[in-house]
C-alpha atoms as a PDB file:
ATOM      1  CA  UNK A   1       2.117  21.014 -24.479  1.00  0.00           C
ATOM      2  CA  UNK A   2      -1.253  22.268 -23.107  1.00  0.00           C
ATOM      3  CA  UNK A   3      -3.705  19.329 -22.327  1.00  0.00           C
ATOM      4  CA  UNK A   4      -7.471  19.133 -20.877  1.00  0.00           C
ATOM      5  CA  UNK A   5      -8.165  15.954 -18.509  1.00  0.00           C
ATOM      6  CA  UNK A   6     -11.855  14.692 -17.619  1.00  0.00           C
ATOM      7  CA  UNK A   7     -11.975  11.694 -14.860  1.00  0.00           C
ATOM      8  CA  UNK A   8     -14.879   9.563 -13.585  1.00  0.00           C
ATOM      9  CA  UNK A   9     -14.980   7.257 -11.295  1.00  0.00           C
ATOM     10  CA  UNK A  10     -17.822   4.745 -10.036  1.00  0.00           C
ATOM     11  CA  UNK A  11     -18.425   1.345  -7.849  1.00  0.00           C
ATOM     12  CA  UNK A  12     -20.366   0.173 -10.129  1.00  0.00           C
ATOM     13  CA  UNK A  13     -23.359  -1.632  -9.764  1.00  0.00           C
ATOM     14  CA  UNK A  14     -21.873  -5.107  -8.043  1.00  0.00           C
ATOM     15  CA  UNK A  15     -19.236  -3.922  -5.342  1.00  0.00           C
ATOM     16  CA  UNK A  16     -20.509  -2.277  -2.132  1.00  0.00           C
ATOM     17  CA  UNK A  17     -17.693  -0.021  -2.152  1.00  0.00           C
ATOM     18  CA  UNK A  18     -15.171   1.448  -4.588  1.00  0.00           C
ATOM     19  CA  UNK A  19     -11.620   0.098  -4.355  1.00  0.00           C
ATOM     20  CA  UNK A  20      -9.915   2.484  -7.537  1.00  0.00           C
ATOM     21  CA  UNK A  21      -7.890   5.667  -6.806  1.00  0.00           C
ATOM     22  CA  UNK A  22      -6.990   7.578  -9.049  1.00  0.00           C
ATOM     23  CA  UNK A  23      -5.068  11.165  -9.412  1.00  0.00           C
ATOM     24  CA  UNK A  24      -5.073  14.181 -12.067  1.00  0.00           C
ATOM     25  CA  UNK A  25      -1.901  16.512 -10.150  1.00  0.00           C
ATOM     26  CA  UNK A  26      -2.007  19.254 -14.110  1.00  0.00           C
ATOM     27  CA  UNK A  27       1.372  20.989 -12.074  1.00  0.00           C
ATOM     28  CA  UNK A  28       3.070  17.725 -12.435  1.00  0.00           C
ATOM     29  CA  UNK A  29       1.006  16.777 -15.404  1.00  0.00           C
ATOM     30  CA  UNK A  30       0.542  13.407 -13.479  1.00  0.00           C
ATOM     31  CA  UNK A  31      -2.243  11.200 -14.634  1.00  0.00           C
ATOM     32  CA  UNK A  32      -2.677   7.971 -12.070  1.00  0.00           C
ATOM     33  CA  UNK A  33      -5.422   5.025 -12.410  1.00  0.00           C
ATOM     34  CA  UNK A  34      -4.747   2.302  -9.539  1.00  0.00           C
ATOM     35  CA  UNK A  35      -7.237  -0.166  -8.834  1.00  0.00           C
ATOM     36  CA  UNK A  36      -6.788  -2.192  -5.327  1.00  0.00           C
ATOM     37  CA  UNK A  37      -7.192  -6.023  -4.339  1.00  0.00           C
ATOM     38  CA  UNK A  38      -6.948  -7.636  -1.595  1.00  0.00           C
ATOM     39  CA  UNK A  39     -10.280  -8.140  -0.218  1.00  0.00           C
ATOM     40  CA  UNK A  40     -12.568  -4.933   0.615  1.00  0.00           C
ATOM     41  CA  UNK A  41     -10.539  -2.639   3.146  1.00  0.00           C
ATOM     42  CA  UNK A  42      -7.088  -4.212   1.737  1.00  0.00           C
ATOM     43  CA  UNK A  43      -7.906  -3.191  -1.712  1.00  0.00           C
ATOM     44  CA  UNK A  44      -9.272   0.331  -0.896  1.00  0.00           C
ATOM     45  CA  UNK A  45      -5.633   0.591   1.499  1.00  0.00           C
ATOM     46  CA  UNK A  46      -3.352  -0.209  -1.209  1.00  0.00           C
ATOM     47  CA  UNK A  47      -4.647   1.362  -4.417  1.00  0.00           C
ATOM     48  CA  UNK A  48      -4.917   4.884  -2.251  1.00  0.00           C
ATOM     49  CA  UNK A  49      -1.331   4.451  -0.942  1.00  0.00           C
ATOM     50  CA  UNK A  50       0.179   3.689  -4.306  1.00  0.00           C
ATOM     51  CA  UNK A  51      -1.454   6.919  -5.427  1.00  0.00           C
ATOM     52  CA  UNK A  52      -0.318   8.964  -2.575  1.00  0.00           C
ATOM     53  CA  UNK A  53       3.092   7.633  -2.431  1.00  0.00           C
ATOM     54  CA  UNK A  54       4.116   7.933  -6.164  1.00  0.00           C
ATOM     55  CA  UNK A  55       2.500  11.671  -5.699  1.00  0.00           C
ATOM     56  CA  UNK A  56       5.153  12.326  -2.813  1.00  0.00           C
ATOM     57  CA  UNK A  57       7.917  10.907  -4.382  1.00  0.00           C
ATOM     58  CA  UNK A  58       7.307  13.396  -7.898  1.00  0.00           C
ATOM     59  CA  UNK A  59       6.564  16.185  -5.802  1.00  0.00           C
ATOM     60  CA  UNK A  60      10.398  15.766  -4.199  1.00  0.00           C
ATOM     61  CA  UNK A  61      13.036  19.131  -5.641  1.00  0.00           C
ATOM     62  CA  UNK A  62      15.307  16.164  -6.360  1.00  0.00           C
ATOM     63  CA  UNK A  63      12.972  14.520  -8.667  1.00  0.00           C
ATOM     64  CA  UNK A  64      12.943  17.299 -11.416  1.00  0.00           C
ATOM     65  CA  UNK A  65      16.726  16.339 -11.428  1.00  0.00           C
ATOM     66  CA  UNK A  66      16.502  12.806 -12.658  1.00  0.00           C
ATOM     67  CA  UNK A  67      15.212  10.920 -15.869  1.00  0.00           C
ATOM     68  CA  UNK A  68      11.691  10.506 -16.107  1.00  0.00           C
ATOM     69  CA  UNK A  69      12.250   6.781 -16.789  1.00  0.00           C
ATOM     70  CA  UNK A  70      14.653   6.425 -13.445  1.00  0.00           C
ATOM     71  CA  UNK A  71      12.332   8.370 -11.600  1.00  0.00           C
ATOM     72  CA  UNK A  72       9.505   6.416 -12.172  1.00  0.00           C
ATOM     73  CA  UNK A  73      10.648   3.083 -11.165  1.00  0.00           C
ATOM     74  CA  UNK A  74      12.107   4.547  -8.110  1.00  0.00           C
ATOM     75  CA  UNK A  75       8.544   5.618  -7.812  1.00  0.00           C
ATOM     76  CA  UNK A  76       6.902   2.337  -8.459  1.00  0.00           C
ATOM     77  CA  UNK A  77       9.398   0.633  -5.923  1.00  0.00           C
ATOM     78  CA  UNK A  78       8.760   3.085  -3.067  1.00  0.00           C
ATOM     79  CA  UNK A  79       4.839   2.454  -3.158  1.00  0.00           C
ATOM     80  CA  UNK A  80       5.635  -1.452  -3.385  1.00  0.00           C
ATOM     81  CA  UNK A  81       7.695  -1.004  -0.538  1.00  0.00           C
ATOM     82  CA  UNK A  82       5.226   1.128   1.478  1.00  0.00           C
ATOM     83  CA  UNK A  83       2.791  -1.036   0.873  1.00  0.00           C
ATOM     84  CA  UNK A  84       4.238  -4.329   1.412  1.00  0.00           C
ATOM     85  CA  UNK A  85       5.924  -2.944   4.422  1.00  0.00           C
ATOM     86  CA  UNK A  86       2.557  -1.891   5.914  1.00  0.00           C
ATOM     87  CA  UNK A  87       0.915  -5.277   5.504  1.00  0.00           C
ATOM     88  CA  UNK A  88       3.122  -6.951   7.386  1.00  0.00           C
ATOM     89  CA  UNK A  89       2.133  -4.549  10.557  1.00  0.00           C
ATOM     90  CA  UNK A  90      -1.390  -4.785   9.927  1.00  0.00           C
ATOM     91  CA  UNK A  91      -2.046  -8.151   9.566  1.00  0.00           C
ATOM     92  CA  UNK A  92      -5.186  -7.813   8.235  1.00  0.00           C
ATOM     93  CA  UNK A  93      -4.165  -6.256   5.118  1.00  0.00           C
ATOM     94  CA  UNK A  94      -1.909  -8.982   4.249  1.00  0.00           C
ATOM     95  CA  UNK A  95      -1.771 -10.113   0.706  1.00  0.00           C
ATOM     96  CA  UNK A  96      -3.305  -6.435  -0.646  1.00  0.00           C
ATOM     97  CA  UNK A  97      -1.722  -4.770  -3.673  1.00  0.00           C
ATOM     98  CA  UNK A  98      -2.562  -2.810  -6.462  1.00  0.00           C
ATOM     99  CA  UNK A  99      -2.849  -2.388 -10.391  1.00  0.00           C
ATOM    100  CA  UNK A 100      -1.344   1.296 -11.443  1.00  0.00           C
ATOM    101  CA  UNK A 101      -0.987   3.181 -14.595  1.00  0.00           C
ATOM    102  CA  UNK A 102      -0.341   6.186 -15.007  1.00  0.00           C
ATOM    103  CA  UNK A 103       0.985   8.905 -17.556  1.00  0.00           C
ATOM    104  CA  UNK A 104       3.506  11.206 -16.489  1.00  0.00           C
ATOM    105  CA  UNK A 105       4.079  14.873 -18.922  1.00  0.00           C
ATOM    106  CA  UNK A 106       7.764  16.064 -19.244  1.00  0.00           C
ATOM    107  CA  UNK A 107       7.518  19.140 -22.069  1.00  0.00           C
ATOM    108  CA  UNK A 108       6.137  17.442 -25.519  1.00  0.00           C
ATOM    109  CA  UNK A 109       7.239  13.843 -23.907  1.00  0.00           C
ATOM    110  CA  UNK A 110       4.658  11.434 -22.913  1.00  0.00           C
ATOM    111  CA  UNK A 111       5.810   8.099 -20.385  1.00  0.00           C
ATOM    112  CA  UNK A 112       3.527   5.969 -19.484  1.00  0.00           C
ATOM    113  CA  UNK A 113       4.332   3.397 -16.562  1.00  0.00           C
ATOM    114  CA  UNK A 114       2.357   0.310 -15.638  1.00  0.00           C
ATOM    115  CA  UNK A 115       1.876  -2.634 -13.582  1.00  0.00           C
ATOM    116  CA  UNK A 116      -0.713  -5.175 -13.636  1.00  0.00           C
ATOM    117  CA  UNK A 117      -3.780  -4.730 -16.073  1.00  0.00           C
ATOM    118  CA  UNK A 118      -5.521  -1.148 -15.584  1.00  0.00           C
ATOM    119  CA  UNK A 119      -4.586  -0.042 -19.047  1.00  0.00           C
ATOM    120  CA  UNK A 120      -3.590   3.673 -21.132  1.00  0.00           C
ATOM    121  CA  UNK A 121      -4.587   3.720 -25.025  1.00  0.00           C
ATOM    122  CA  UNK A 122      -4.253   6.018 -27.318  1.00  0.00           C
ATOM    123  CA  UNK A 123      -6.816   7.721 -29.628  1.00  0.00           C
ATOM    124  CA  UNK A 124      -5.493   9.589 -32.862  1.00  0.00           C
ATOM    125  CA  UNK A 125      -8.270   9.839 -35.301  1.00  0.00           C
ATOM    126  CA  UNK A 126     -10.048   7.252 -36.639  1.00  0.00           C
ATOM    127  CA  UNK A 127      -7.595   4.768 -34.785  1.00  0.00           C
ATOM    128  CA  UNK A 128      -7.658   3.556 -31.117  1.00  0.00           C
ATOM    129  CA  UNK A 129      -4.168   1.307 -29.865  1.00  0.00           C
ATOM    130  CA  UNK A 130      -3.740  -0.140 -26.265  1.00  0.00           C
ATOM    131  CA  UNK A 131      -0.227   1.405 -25.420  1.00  0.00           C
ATOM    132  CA  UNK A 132      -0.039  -0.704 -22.167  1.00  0.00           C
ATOM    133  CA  UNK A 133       0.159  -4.869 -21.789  1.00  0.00           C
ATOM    134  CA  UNK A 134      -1.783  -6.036 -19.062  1.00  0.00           C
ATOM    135  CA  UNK A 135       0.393  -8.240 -16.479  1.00  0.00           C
ATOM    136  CA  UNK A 136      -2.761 -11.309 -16.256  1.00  0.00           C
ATOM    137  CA  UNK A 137      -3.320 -14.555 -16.561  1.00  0.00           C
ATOM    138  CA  UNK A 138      -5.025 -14.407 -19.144  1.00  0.00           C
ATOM    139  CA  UNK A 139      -2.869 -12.478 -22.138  1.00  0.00           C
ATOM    140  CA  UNK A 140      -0.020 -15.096 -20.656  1.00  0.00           C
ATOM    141  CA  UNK A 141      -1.998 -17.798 -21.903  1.00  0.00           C
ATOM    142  CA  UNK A 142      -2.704 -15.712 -25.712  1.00  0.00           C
ATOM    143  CA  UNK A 143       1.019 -14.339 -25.775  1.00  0.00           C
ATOM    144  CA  UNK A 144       2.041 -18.146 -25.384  1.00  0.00           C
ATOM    145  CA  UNK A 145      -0.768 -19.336 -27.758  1.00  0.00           C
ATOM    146  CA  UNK A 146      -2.457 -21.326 -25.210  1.00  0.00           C
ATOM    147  CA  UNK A 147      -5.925 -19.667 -26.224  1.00  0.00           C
ATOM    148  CA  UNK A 148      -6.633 -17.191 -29.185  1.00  0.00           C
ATOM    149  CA  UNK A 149      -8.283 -13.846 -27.452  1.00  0.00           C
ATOM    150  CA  UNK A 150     -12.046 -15.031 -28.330  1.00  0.00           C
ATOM    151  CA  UNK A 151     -11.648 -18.184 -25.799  1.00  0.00           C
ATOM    152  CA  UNK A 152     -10.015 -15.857 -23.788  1.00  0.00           C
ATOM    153  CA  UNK A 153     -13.284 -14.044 -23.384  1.00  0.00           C
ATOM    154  CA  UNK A 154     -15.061 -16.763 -21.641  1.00  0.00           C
ATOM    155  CA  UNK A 155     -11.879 -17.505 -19.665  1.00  0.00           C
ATOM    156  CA  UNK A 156     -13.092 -17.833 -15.899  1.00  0.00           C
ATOM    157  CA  UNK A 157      -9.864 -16.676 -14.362  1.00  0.00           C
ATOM    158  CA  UNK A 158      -9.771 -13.247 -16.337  1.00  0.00           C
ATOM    159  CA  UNK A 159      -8.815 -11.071 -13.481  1.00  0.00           C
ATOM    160  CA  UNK A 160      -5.829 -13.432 -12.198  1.00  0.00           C
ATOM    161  CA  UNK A 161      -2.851 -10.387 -12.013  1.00  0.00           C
ATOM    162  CA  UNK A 162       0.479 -11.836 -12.734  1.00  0.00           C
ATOM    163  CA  UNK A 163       2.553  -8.702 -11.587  1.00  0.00           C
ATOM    164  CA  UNK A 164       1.010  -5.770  -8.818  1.00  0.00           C
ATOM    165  CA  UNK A 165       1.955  -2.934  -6.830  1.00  0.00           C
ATOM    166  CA  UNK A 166       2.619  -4.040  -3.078  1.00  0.00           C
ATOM    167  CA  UNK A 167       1.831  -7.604  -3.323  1.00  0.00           C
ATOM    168  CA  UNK A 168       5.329  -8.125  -3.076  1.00  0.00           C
ATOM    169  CA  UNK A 169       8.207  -5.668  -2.023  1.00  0.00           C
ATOM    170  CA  UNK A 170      10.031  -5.393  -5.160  1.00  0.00           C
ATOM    171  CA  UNK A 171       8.103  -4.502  -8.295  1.00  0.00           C
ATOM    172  CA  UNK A 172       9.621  -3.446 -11.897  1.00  0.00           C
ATOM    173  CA  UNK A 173       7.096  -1.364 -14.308  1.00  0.00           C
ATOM    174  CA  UNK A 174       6.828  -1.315 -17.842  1.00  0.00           C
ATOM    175  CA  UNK A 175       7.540   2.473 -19.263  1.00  0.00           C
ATOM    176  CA  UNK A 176       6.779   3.796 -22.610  1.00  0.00           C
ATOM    177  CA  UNK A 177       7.121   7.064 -24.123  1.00  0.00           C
ATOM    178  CA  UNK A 178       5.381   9.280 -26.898  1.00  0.00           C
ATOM    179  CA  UNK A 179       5.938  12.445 -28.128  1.00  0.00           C
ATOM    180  CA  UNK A 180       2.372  13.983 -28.053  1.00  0.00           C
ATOM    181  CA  UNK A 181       0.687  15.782 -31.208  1.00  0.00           C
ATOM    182  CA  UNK A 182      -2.448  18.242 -30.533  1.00  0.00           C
ATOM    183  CA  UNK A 183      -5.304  16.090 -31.293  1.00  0.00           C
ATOM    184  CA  UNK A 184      -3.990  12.646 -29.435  1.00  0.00           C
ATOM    185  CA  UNK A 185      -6.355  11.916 -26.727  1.00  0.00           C
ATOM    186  CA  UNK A 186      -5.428   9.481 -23.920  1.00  0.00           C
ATOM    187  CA  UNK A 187      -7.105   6.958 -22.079  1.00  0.00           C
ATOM    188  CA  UNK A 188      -6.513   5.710 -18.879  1.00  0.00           C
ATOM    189  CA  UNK A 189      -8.726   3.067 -17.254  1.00  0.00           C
ATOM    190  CA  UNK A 190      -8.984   0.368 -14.520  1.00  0.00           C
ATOM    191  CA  UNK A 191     -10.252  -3.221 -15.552  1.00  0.00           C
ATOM    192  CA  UNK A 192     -14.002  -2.602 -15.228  1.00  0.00           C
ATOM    193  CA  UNK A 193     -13.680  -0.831 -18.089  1.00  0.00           C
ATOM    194  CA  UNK A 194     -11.472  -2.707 -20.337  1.00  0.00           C
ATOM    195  CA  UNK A 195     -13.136  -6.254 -19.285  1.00  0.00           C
ATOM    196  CA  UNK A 196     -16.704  -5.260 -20.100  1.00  0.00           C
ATOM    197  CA  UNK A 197     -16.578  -3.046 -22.778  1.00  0.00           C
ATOM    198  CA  UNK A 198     -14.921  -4.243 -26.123  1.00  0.00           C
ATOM    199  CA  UNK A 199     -11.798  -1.899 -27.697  1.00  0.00           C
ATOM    200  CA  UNK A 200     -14.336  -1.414 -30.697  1.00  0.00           C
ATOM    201  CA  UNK A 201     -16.363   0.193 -28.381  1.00  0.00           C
ATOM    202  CA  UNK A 202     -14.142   2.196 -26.810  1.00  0.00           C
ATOM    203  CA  UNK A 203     -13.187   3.395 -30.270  1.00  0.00           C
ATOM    204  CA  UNK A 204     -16.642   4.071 -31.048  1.00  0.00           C
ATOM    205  CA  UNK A 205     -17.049   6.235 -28.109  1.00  0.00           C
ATOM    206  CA  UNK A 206     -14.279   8.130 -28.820  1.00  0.00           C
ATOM    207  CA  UNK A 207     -15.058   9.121 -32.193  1.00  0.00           C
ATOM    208  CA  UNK A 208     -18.141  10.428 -31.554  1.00  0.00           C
ATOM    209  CA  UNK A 209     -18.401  11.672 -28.378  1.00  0.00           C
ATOM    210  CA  UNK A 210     -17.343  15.283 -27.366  1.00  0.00           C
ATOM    211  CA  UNK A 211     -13.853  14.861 -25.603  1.00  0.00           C
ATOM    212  CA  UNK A 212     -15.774  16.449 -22.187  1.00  0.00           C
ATOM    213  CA  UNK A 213     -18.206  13.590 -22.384  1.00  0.00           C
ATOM    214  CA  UNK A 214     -15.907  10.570 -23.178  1.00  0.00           C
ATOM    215  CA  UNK A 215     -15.677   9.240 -19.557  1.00  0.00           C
ATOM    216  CA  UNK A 216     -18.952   9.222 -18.777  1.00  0.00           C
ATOM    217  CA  UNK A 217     -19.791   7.432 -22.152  1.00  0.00           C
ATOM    218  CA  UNK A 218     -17.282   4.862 -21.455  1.00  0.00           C
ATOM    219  CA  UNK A 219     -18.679   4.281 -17.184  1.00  0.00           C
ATOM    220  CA  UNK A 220     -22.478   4.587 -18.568  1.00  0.00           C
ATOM    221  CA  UNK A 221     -21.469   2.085 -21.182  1.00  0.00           C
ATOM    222  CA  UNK A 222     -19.641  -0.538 -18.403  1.00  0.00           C
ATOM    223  CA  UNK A 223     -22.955  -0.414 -16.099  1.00  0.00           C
ATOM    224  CA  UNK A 224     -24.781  -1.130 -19.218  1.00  0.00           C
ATOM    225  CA  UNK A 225     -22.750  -4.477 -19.266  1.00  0.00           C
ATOM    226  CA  UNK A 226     -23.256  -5.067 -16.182  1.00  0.00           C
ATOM    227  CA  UNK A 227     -20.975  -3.032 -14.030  1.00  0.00           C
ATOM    228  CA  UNK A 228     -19.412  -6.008 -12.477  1.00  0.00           C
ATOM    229  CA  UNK A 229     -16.594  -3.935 -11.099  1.00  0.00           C
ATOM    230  CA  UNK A 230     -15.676  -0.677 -10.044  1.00  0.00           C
ATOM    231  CA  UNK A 231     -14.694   1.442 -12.896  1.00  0.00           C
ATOM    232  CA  UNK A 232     -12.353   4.025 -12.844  1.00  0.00           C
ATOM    233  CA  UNK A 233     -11.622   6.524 -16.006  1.00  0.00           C
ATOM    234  CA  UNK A 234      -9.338   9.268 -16.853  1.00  0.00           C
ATOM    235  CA  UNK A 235      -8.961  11.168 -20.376  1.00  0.00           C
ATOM    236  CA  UNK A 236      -6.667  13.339 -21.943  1.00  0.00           C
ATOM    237  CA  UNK A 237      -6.870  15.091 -24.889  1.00  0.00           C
ATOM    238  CA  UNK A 238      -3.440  17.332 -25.939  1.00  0.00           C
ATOM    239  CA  UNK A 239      -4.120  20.887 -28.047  1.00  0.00           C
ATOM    240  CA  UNK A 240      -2.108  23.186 -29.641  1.00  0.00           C
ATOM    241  CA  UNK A 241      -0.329  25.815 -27.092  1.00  0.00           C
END
């Protein structure tokens, strides 16, 4: 399946520095978003090892050999390790970790892997779905029906992760997989995105903007709402071979 990517990334207009990572590799049609925390160097550490290390791991012979799903969690559980491992030498960096998504191409075969709350959606015309859960707080407390998702938006603890990369050694990621249809165009975002600008929105931009202009629609239209947060996006849109 032949694809075109776009990616954008910027520290908005809040953050002196810019703590997402993020990878398009088109040989291993590898798509990565990973936004770090952990205070400013600890954050900037961890998202940019997750990326490298889950890059190493697909670029191994041996990993062209195994399932897609088995080889991402091994994936996912090598940059926890590497992480976690590294904090405890460098004391500094110690409670830093990482949300990751990413979308991983095997022939027609979409899987999409993710921990904490940078999110993928999917765009198939008119319709926009969010194809990832975020690991938070906050969609704990509207999955258990603590607060209905329009509380939620005034919730102060929004960016409270309940599951990241690194934080701890062991971490398990959700995987999902599509098969892709020309036309399907994928999203891939860190949180300042998602937490500023609504899924309406999103869907808005989408279906009118020219698929080379989509991700700088979507990081002009977080700074308009205030660019609390660095924003990080990636898009992919599929076409006929």
């Amino acid at each position: 399946m032949n694809f075109r990517a776009w990616y954008l990334s910027d520290k908005g207009l809040k953050r002196d520095s810019n703590q997402d990572n993020f990878l398009i590799n088109q040989d291993l049609g590898l798509f990565i978003v990973a936004d770090g925390m952990g205070g400013h160097s600890g954050g900037e550490v961890a998202s940019a090892m997750a990326v490298q290390s889950i890059e190493d791991v697909l670029k191994e012979p041996r990993s062209q050999t195994l399932a897609a799903r088995e080889i991402l969690i091994e994936a996912y559980e090598s940059a926890s390790r590497r992480i976690f491992d590294h904090a405890q030498v460098e004391k500094r960096l110690m409670g830093m970790g990482t949300t990751m998504v990413l979308g991983l191409l095997r022939g027609s075969t979409f899987y999409i892997a993710n921990v904490g709350d940078s999110r993928s959606y999917l765009y198939k015309k008119p319709y926009l779905w969010q194809l990832t859960e975020d690991h938070s707080l906050i969609n704990e407390q509207i999955r258990s029906g603590v607060m209905t998702e329009e509380q939620a938006r005034k919730f102060v603890g929004r960016n409270v992760i309940t599951r990241s990369v690194g934080y701890e050694r062991e971490v398990a990621p959700d995987i999902i997989e599509r098969e892709v249809q020309p036309g399907e165009v994928y999203l891939f975002c860190s949180d300042g995105l998602s937490s500023l600008v609504s899924d309406e929105k999103i869907a808005e931009i989408l279906r009118t903007t020219v698929p080379e202009k989509i991700v700088e629609e979507c990081v002009e239209q977080a700074l308009a709402h205030g660019g609390d947060d660095n924003v990080t996006v990636i898009a992919i849109q599929f076409i006929d071979s």
